[in-house]
N, C-alpha and C. Protein backbone atom coordinates (compact mmCIF):
# COMPACT_ATOMS: atom_id res chain seq x y z
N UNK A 1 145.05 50.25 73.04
CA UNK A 1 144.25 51.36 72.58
C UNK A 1 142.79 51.12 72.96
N UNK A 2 142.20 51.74 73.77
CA UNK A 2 141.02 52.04 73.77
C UNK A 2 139.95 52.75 72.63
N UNK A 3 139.11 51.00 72.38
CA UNK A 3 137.90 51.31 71.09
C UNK A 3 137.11 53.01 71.71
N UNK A 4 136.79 53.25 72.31
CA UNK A 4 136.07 54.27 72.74
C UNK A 4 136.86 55.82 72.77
N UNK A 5 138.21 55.38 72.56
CA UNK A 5 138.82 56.97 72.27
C UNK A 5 138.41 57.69 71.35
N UNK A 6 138.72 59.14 71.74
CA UNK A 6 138.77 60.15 70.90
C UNK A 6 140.04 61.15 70.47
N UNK A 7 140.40 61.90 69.12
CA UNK A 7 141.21 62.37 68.92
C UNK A 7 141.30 63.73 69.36
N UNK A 8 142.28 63.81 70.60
CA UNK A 8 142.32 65.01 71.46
C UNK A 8 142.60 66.24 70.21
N UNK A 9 143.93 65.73 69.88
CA UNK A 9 144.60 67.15 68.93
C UNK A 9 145.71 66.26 68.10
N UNK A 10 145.67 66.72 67.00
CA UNK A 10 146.92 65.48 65.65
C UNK A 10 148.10 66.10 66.06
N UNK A 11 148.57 67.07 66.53
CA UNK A 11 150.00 66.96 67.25
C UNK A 11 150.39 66.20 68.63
N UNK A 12 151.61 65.72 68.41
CA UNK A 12 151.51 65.58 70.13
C UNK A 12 152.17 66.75 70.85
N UNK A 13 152.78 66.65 72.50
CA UNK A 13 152.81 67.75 72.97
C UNK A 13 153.92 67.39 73.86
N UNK A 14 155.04 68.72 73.87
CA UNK A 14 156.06 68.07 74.28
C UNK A 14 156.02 68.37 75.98
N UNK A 15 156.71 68.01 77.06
CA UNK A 15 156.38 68.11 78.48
C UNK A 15 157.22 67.51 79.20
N UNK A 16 158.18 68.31 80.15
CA UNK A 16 159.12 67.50 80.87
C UNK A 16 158.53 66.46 82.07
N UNK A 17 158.66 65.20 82.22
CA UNK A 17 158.51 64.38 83.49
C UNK A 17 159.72 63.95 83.81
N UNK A 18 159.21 63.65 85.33
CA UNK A 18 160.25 63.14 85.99
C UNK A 18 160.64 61.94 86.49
N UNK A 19 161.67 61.99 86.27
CA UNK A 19 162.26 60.50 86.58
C UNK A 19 161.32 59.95 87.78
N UNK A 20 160.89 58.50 88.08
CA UNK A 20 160.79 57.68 89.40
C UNK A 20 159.18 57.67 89.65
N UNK A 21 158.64 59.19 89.07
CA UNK A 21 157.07 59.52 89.07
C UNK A 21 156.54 58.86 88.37
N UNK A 22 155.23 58.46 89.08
CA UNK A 22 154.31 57.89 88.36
C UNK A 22 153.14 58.65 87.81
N UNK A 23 152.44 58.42 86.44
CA UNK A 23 151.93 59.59 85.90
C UNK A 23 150.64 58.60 85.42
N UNK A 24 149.45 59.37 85.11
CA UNK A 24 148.23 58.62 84.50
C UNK A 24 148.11 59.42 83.26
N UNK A 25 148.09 58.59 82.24
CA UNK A 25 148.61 59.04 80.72
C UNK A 25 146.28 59.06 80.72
N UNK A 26 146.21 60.07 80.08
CA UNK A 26 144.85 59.68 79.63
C UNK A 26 144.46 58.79 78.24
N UNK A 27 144.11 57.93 78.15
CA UNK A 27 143.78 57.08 77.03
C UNK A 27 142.31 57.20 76.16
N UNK A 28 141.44 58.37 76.58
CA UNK A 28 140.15 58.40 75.98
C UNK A 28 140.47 59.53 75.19
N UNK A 29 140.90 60.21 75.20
CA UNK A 29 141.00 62.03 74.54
C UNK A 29 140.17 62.54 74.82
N UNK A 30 139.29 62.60 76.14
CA UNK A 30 138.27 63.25 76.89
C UNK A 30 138.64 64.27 77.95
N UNK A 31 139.97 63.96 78.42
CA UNK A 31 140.57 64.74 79.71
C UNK A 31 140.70 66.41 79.70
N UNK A 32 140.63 67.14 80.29
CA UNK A 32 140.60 68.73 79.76
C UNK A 32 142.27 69.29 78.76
N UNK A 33 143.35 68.47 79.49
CA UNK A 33 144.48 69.29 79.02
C UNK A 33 145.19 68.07 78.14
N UNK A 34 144.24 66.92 77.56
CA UNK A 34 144.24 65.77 76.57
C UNK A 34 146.05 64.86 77.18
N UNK A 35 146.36 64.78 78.06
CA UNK A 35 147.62 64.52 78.15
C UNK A 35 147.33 63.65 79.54
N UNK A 36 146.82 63.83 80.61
CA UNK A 36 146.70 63.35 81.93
C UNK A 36 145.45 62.91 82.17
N UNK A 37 145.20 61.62 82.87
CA UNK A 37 143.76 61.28 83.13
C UNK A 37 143.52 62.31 84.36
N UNK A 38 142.34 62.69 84.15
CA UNK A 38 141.29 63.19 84.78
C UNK A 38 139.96 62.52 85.77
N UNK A 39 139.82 61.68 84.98
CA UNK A 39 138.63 60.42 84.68
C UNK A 39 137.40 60.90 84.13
N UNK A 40 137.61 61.04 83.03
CA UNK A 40 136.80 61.91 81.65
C UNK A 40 136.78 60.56 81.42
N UNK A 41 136.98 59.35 81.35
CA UNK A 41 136.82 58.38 80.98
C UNK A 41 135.33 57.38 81.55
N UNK A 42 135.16 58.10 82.65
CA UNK A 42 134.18 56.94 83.40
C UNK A 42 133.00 57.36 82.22
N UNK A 43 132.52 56.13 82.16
CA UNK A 43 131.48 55.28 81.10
C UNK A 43 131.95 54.86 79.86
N UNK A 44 132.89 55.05 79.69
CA UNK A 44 133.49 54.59 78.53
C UNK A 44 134.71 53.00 79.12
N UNK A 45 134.96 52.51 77.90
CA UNK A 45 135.87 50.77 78.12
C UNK A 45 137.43 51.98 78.01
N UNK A 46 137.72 53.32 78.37
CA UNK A 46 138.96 53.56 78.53
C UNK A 46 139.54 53.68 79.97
N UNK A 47 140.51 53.22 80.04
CA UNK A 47 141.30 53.22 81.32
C UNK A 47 142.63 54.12 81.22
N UNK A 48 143.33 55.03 82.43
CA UNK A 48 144.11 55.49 81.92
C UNK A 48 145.25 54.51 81.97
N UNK A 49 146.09 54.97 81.80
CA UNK A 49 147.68 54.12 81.46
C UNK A 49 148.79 54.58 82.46
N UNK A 50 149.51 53.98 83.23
CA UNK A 50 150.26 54.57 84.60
C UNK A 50 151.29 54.41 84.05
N UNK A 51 152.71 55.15 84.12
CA UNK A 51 153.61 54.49 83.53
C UNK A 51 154.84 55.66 84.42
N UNK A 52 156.47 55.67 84.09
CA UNK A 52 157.33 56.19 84.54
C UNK A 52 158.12 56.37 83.49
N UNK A 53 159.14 57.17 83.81
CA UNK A 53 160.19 57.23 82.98
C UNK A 53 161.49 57.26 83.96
N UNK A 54 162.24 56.79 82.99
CA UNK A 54 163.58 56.56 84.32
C UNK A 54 164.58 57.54 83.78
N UNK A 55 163.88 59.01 83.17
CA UNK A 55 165.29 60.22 83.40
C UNK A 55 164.47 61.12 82.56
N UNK A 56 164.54 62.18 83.60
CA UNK A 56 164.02 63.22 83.79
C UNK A 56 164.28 64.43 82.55
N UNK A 57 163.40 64.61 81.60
CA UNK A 57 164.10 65.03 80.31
C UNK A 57 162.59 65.56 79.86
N UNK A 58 162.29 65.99 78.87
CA UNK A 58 161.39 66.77 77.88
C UNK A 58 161.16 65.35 76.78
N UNK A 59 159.23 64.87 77.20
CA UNK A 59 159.08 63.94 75.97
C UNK A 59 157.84 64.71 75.22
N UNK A 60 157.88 63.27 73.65
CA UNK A 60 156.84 63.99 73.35
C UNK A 60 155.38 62.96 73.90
N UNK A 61 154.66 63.57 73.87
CA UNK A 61 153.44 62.61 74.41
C UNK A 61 152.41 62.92 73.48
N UNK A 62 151.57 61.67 73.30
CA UNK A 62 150.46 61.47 72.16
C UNK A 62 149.53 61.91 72.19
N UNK A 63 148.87 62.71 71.38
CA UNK A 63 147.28 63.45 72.15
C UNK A 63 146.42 63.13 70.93
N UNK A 64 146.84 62.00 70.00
CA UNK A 64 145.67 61.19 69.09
C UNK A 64 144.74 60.35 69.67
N UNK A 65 146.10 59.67 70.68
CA UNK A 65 145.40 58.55 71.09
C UNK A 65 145.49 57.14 70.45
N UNK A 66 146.69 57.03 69.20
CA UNK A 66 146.63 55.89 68.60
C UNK A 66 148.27 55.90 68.14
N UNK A 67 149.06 56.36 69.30
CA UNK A 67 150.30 56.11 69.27
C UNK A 67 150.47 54.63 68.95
N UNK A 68 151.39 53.96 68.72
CA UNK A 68 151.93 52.78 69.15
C UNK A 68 152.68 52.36 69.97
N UNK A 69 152.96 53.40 70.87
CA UNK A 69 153.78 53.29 72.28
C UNK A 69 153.52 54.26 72.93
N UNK A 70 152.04 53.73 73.16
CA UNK A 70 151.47 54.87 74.28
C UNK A 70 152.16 54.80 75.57
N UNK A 71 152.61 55.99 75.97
CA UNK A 71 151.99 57.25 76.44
C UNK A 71 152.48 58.20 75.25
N UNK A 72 154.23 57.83 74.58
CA UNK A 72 154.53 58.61 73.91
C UNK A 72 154.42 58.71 72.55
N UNK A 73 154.26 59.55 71.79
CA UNK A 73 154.81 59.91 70.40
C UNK A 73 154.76 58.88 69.46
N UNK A 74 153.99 58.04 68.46
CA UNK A 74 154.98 57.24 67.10
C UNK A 74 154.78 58.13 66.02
N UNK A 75 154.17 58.94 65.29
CA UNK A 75 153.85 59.60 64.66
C UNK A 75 152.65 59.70 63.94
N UNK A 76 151.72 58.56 64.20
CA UNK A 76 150.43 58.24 63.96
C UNK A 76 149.45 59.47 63.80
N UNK A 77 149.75 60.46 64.64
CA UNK A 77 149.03 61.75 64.11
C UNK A 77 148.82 62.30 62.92
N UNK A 78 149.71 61.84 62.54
CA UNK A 78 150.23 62.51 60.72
C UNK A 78 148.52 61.99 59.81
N UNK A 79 148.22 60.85 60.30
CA UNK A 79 147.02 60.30 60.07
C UNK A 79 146.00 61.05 59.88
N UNK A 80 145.86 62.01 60.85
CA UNK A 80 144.31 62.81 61.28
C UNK A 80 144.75 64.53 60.94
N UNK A 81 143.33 64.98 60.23
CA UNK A 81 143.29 66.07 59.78
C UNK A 81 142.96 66.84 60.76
N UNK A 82 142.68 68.31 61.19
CA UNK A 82 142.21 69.19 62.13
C UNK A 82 140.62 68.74 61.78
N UNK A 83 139.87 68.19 60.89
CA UNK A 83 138.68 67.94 61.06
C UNK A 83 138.26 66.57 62.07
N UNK A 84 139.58 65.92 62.25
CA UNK A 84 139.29 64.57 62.78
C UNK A 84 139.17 64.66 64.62
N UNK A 85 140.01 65.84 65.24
CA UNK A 85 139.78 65.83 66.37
C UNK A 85 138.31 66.27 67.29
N UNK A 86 138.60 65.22 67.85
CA UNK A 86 137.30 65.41 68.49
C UNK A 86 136.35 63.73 68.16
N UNK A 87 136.56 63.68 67.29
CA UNK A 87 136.12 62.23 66.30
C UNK A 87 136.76 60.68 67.16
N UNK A 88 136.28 60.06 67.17
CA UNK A 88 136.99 58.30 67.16
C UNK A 88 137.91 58.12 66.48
N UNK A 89 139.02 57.52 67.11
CA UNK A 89 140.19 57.33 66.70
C UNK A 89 140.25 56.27 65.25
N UNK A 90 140.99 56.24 63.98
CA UNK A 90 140.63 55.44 63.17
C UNK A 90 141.01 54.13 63.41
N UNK A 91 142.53 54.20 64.26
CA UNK A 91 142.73 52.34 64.19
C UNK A 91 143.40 52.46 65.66
């Protein structure tokens, strides 16, 4: 987790990828569509996160930013109110 994130949106968002692809998960909550790096990150200690999936299906993906298995989903959102996005992530 990147100290310098921000909380895109307390839901996450569901989105089919594809198997074998490689994808840049955004890790700041700066990116325009909070899901894909952009590099909304440069000046900040966030880097995005590259990762795959090996079958091609509908996930959910994290747009807190303080998943515990980033790129996707733990439920950590449940955490943050609609006042919190936009804000530093709490943990």
């Amino acid at each position: 987790m990147c100290k310098d994130a921000i909380v895109f949106f307390n839901k996450p968002q569901g989105i089919e990828l594809e198997a074998g692809k490689t994808y840049r998960f955004c890790t700041c909550g700066r990116s325009e569509d909070g899901l894909f790096c952009d590099d909304s990150h440069e000046g900040t200690s966030c880097e995005p996160k590259e990762f795959t999936v090996d079958k091609t299906k509908a996930y959910q993906l994290c747009r807190c930013k303080s998943s515990d298995n980033l790129p996707f989903c733990s439920g950590n959102h449940s955490y943050y109110a609609d006042s919190d996005v936009g804000k530093k992530i709490k943990f």
